[in-house]
C-alpha atoms as a PDB file:
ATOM      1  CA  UNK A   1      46.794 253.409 184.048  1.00  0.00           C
ATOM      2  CA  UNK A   2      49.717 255.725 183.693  1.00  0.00           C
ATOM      3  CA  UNK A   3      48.672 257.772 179.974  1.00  0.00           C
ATOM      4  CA  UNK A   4      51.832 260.492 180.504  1.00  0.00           C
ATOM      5  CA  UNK A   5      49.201 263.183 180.717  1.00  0.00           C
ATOM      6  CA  UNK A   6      50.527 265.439 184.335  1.00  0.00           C
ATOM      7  CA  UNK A   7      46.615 265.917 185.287  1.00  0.00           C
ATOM      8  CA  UNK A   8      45.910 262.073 185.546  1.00  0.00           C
ATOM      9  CA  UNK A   9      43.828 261.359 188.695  1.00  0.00           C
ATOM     10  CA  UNK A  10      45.693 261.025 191.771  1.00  0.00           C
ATOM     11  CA  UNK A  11      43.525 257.310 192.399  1.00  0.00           C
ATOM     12  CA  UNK A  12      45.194 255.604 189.030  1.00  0.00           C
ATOM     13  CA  UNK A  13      48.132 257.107 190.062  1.00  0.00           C
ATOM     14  CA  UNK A  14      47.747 255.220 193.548  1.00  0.00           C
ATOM     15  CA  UNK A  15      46.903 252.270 191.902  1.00  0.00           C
ATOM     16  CA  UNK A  16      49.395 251.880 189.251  1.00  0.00           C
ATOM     17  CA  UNK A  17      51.607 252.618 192.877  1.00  0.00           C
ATOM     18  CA  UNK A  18      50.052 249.157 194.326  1.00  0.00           C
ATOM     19  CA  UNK A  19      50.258 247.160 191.247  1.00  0.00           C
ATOM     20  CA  UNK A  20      54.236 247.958 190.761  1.00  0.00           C
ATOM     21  CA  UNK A  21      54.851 247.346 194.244  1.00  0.00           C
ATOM     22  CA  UNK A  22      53.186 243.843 194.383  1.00  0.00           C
ATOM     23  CA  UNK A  23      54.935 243.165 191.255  1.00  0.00           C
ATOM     24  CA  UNK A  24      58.543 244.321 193.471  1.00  0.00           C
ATOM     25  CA  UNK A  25      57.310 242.111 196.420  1.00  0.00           C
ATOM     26  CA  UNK A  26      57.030 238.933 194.068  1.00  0.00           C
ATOM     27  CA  UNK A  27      59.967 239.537 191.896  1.00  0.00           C
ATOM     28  CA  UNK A  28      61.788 239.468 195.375  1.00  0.00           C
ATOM     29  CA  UNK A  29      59.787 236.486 196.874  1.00  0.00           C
ATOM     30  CA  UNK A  30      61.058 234.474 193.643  1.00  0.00           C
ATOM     31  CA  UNK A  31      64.548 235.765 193.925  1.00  0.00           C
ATOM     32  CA  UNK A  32      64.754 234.969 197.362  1.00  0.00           C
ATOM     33  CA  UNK A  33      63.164 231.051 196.440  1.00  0.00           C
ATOM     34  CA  UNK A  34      65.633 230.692 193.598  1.00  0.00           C
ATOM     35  CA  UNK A  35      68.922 231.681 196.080  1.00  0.00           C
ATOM     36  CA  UNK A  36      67.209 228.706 198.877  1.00  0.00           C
ATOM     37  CA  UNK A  37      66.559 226.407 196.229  1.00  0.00           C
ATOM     38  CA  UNK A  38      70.680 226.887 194.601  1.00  0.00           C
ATOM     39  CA  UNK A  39      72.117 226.639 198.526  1.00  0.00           C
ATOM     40  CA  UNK A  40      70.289 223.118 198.676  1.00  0.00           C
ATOM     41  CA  UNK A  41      71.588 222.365 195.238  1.00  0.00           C
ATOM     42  CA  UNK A  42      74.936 223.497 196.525  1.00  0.00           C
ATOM     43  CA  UNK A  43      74.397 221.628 199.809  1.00  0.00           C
ATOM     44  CA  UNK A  44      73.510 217.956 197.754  1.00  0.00           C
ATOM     45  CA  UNK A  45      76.904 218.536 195.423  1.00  0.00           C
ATOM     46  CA  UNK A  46      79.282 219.090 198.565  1.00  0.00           C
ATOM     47  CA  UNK A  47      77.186 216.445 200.296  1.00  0.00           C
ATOM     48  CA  UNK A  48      78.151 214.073 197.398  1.00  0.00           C
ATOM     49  CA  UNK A  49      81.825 215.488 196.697  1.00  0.00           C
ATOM     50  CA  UNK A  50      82.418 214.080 200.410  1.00  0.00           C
ATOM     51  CA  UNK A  51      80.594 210.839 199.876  1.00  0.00           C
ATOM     52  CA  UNK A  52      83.294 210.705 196.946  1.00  0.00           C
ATOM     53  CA  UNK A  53      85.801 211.546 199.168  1.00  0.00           C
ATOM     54  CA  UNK A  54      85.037 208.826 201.778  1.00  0.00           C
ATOM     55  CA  UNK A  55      85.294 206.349 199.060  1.00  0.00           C
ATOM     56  CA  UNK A  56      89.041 207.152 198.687  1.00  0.00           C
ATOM     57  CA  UNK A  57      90.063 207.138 202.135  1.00  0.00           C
ATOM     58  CA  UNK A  58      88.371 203.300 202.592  1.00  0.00           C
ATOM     59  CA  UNK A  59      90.204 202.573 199.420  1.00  0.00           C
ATOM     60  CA  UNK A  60      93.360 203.446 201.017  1.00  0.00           C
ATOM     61  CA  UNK A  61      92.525 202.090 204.552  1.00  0.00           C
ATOM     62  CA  UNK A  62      91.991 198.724 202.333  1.00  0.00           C
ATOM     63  CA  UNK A  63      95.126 198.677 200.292  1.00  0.00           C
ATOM     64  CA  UNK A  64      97.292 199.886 203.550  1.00  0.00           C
ATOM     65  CA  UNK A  65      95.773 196.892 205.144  1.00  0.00           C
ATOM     66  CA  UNK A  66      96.999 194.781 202.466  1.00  0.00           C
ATOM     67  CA  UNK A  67     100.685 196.558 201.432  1.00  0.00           C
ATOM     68  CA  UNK A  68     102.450 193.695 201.252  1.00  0.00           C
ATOM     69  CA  UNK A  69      99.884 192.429 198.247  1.00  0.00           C
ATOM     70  CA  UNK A  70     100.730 196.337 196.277  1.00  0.00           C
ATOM     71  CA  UNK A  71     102.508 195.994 193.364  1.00  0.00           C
ATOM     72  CA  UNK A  72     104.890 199.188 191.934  1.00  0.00           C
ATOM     73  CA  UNK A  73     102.275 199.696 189.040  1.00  0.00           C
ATOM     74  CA  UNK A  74      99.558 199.951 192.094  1.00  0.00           C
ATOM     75  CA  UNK A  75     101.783 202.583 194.253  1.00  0.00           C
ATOM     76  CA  UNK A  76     101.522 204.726 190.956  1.00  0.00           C
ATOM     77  CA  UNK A  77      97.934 204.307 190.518  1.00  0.00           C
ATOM     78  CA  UNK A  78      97.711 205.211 194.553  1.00  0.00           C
ATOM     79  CA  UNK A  79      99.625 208.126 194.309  1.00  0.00           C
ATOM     80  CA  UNK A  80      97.549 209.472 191.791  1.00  0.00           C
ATOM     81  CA  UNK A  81      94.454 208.463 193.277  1.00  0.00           C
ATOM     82  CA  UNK A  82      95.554 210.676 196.428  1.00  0.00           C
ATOM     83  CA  UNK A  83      96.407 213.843 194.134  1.00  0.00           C
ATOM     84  CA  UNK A  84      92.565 213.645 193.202  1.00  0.00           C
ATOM     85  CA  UNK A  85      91.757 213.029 197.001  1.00  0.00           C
ATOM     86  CA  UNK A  86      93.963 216.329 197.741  1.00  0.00           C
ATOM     87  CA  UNK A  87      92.627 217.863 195.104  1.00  0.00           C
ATOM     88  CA  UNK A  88      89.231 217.069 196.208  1.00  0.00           C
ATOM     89  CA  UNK A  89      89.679 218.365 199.709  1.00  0.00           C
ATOM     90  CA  UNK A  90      91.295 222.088 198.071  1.00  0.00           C
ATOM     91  CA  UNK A  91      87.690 222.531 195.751  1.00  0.00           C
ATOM     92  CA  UNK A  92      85.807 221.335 199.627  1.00  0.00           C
ATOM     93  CA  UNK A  93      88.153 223.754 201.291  1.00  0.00           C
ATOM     94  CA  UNK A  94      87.285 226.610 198.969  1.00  0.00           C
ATOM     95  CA  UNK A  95      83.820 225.965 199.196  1.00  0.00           C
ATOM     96  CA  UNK A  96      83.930 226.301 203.081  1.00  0.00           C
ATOM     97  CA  UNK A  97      83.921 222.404 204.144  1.00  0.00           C
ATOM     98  CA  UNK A  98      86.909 221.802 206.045  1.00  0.00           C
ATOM     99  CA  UNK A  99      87.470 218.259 207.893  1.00  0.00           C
ATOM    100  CA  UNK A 100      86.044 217.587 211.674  1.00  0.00           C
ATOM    101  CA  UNK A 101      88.397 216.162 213.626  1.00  0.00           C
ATOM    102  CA  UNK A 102      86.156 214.015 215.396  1.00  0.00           C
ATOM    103  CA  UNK A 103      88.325 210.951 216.733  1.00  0.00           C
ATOM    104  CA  UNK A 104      87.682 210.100 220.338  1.00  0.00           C
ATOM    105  CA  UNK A 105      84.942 212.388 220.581  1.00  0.00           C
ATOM    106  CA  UNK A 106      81.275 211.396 221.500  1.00  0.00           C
ATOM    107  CA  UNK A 107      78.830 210.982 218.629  1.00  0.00           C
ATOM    108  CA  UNK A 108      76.659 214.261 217.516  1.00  0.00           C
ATOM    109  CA  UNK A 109      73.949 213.767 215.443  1.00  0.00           C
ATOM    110  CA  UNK A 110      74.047 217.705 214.980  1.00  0.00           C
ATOM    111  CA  UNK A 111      77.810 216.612 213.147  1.00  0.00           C
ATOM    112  CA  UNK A 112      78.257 213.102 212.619  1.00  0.00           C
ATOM    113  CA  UNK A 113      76.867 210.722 209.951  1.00  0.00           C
ATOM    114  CA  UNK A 114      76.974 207.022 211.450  1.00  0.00           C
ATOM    115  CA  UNK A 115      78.492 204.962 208.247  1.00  0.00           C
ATOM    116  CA  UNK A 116      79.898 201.732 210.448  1.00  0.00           C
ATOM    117  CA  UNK A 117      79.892 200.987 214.204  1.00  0.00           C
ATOM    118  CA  UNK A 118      82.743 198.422 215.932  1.00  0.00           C
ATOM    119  CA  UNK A 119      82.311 197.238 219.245  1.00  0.00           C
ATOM    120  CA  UNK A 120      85.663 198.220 221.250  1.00  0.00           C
ATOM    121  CA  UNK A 121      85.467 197.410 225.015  1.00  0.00           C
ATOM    122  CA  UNK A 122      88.221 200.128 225.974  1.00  0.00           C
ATOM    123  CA  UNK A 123      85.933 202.991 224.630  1.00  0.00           C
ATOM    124  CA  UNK A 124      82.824 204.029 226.107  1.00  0.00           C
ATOM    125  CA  UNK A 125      79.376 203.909 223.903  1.00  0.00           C
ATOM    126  CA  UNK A 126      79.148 206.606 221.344  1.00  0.00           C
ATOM    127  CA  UNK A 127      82.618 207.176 220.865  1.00  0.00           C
ATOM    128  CA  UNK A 128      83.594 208.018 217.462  1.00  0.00           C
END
């Protein structure tokens, strides 16, 4: 071990080498295992800030189905529902998830998430 005196044996010196340099290669091993484990944190969040988002848009899809049943005090509430939905996209956006447009296309497994399926006779199978 490392006493400060300059005639200590070149073999501690070597060895006290070693030990600091495993301790560098596991300091950086855990750093590196902390920064995967945060991007999968990050990944699950964004994963269920869209799930949140997808909730809104078949909310709207519902009540645009249904207009003539909205109420004035309802078209409030909407509108303000779709500021959060904006709003939600803009934090997605900054975080570097941006929409797919994806209609018409065939599905990818690599991209797409299969949530519903219709049967439409004018599209071919695995059309999106």
């Amino acid at each position: 071990a490392w006493n400060g005196q300059t005639d200590q044996p070149r073999a501690a010196l070597e060895q006290d080498l070693r030990v600091l340099l495993h301790s560098l290669a596991e300091a950086r091993l855990e750093i590196e295992e902390a920064s995967k484990r945060q991007e999968a944190e990050k990944r699950e969040w964004l994963l269920s800030a869209l799930d949140i988002g997808d909730a809104f848009d078949r909310v709207f899809q519902n009540v645009h189905a249904k207009e003539d049943q909205v109420t004035p005090q309802m078209k409030k509430w909407l509108g303000n529902f779709r500021t959060v939905r904006r709003r939600l996209e803009t934090f997605l956006a900054d975080q570097g998830v941006n929409r797919i447009q994806s209609l018409d296309d065939q599905f990818d497994p690599q991209w797409h998430r299969i949530v519903d399926s219709v049967c439409d006779i004018d599209k071919k199978d695995g059309t999106i």
